[in-house]
PDB file of N, CA and C in Angstrom:
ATOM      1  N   UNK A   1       0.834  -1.175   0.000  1.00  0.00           N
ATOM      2  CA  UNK A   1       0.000   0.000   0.000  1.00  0.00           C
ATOM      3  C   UNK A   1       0.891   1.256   0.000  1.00  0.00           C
ATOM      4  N   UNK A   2       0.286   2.165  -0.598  1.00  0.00           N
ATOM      5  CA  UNK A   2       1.532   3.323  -0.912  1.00  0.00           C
ATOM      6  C   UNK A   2       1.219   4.270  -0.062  1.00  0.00           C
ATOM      7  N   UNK A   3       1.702   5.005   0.885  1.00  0.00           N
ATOM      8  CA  UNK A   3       1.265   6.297   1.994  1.00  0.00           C
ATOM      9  C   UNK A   3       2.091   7.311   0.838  1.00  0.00           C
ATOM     10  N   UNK A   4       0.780   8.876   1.157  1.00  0.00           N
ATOM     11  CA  UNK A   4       1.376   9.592   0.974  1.00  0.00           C
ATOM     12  C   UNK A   4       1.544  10.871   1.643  1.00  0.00           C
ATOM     13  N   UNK A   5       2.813  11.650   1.628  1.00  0.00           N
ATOM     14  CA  UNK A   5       2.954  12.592   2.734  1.00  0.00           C
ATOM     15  C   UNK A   5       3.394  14.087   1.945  1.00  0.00           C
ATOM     16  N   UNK A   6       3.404  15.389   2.354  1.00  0.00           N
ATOM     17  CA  UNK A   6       3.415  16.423   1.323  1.00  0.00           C
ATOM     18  C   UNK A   6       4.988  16.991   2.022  1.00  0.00           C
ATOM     19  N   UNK A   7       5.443  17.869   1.041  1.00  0.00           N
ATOM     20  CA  UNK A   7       6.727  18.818   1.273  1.00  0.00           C
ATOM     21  C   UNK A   7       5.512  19.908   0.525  1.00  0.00           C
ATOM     22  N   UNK A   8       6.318  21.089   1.446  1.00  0.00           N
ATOM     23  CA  UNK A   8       6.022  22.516   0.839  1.00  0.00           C
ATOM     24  C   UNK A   8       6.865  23.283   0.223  1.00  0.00           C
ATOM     25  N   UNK A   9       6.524  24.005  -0.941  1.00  0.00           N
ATOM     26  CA  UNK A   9       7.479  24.922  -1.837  1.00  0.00           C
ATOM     27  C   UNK A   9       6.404  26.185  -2.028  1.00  0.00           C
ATOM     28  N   UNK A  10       7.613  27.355  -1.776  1.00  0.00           N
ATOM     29  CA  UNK A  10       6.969  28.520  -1.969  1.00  0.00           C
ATOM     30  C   UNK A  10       7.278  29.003  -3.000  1.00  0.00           C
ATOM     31  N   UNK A  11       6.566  29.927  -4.052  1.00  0.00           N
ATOM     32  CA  UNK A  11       6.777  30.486  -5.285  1.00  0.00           C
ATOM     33  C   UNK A  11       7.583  31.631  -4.879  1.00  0.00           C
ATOM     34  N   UNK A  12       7.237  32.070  -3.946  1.00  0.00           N
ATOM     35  CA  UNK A  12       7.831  33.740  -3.850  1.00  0.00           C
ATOM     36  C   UNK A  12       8.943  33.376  -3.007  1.00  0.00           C
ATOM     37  N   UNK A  13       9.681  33.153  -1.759  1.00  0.00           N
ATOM     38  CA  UNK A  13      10.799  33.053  -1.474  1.00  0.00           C
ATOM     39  C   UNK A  13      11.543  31.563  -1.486  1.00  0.00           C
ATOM     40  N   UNK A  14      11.357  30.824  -2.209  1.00  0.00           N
ATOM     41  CA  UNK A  14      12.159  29.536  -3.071  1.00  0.00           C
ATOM     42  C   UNK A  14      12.526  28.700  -1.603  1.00  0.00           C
ATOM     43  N   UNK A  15      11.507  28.516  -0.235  1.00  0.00           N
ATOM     44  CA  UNK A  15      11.433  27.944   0.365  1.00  0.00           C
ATOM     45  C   UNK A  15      10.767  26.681  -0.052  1.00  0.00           C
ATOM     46  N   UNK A  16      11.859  25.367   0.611  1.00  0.00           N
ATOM     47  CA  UNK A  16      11.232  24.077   0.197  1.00  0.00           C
ATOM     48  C   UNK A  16      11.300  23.210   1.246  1.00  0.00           C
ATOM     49  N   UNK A  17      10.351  22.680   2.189  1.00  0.00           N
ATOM     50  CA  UNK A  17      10.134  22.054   3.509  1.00  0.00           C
ATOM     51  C   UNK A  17      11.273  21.163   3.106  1.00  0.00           C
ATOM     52  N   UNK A  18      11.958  20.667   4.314  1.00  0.00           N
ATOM     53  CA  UNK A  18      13.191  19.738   4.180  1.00  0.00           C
ATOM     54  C   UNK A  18      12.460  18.282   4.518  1.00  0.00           C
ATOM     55  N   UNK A  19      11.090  18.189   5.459  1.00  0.00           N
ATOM     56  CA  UNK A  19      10.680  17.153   5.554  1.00  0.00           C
ATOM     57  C   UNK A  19       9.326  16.996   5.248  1.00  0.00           C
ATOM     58  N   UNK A  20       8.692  15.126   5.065  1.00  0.00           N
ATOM     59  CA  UNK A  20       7.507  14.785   4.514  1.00  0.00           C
ATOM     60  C   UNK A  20       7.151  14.826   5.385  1.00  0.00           C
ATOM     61  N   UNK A  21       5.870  15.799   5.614  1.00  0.00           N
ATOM     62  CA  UNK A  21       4.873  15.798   6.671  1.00  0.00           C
ATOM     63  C   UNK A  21       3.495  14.997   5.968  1.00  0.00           C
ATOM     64  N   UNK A  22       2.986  14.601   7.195  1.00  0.00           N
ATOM     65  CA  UNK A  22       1.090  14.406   6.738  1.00  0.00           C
ATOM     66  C   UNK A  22       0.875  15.749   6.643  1.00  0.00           C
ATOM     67  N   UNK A  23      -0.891  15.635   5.768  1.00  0.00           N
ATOM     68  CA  UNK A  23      -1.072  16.867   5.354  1.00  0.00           C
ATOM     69  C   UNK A  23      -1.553  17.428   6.315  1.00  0.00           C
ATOM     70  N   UNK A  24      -2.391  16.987   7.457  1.00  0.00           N
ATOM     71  CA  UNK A  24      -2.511  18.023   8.498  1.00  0.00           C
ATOM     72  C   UNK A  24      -1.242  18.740   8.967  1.00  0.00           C
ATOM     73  N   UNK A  25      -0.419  18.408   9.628  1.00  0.00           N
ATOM     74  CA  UNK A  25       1.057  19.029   9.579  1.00  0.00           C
ATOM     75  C   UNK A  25       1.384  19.770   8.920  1.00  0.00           C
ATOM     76  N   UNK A  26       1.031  19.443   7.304  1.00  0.00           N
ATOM     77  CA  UNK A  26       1.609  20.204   5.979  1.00  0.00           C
ATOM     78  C   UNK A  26       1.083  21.429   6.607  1.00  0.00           C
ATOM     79  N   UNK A  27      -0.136  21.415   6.543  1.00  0.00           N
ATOM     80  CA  UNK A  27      -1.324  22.419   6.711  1.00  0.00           C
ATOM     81  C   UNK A  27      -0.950  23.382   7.097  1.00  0.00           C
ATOM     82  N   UNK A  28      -0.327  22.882   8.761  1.00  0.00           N
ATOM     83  CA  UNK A  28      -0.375  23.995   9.641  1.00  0.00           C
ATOM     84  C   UNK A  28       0.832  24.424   9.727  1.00  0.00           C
ATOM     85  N   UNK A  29       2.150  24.058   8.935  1.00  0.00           N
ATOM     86  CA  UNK A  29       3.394  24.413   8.746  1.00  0.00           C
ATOM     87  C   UNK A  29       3.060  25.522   7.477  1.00  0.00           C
ATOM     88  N   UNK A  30       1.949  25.386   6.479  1.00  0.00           N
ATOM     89  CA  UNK A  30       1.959  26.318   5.279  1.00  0.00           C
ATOM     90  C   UNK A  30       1.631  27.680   6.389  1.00  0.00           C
ATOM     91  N   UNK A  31       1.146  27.644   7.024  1.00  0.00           N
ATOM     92  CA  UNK A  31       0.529  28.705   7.908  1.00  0.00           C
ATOM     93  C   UNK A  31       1.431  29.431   8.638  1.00  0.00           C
ATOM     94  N   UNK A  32       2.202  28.734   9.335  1.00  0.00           N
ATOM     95  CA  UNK A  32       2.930  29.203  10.005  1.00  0.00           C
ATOM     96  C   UNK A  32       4.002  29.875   9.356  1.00  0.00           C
ATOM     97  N   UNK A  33       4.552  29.565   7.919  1.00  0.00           N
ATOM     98  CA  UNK A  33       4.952  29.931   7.282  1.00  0.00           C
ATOM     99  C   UNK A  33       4.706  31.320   6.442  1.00  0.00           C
ATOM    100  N   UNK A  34       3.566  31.500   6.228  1.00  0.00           N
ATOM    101  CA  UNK A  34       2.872  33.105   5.646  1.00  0.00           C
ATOM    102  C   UNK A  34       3.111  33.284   7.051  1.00  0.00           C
ATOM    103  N   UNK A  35       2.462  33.500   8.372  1.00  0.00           N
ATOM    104  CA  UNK A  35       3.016  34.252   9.078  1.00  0.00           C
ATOM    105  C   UNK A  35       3.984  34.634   9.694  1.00  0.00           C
ATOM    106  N   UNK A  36       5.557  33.814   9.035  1.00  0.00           N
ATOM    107  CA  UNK A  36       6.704  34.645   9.323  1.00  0.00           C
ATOM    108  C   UNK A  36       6.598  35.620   8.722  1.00  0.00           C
ATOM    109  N   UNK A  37       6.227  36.305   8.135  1.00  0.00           N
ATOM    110  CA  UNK A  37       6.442  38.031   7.851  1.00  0.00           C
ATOM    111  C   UNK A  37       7.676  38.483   6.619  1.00  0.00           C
ATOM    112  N   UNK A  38       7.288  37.466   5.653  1.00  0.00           N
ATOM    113  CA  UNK A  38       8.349  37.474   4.457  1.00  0.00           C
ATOM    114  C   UNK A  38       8.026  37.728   3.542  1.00  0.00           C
ATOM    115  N   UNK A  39       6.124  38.399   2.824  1.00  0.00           N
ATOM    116  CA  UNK A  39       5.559  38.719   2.311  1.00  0.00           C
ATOM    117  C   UNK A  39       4.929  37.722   1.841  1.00  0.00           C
ATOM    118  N   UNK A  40       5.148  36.272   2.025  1.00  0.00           N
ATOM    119  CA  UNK A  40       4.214  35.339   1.543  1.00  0.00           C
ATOM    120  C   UNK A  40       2.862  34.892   1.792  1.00  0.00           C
ATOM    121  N   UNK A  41       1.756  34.215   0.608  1.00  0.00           N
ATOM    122  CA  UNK A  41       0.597  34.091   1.005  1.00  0.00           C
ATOM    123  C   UNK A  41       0.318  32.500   1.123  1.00  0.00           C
ATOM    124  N   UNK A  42      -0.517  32.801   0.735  1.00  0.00           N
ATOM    125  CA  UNK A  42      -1.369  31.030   0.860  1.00  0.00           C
ATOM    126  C   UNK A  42      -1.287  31.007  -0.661  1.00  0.00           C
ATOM    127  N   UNK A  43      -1.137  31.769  -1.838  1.00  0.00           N
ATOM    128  CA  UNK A  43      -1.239  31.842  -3.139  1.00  0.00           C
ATOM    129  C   UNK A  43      -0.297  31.649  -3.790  1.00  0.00           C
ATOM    130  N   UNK A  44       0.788  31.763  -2.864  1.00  0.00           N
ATOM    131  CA  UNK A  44       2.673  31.348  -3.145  1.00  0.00           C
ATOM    132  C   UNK A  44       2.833  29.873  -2.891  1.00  0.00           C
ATOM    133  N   UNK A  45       2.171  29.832  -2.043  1.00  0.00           N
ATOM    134  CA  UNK A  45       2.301  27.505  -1.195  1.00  0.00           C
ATOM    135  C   UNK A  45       1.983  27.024  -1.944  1.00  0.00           C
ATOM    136  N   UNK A  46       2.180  25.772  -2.605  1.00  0.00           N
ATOM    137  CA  UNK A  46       1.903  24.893  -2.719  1.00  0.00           C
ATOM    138  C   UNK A  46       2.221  23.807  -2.051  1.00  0.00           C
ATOM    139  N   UNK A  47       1.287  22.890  -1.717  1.00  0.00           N
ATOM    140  CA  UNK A  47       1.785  21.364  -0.906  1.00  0.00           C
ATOM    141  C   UNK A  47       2.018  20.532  -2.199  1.00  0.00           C
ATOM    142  N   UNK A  48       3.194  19.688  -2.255  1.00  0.00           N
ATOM    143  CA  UNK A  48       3.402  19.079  -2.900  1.00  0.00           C
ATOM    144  C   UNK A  48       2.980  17.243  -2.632  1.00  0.00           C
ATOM    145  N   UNK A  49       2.660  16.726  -3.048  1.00  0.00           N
ATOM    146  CA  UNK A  49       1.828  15.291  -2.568  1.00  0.00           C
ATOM    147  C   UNK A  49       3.489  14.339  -3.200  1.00  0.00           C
ATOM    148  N   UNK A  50       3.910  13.673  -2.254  1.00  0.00           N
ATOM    149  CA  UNK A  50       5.238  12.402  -2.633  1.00  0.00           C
ATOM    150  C   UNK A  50       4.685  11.443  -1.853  1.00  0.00           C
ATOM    151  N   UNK A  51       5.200  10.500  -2.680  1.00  0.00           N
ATOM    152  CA  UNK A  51       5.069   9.152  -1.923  1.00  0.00           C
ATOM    153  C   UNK A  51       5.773   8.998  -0.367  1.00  0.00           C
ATOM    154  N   UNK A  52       5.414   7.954   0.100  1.00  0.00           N
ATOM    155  CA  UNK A  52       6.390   7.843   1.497  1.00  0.00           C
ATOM    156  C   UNK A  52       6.274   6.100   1.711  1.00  0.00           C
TER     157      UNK A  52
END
């Protein structure tokens, strides 16, 4: 059976999560992420879906 877990990449500052989170995790790491204060949105994130 194949699990799958997400990394995040931002369009606007070329941030790329170093680890596979579940997507709840993903979730709340995309978040926490717009609110470091680096001008990024929720419109810059993408979660990326990889196998695990």
């Amino acid at each position: 059976m194949v699990g799958w877990s997400y990394i995040i990449v931002c369009r606007n500052c070329g941030y790329i999560s170093t680890e596979k989170l579940p997507e709840k995790e993903a979730k709340a790491q995309l978040h926490a992420h717009v609110a470091g204060g680096k001008g990024c949105t929720t419109g810059h994130i993408d979660l990326m879906k990889v196998r695990t």
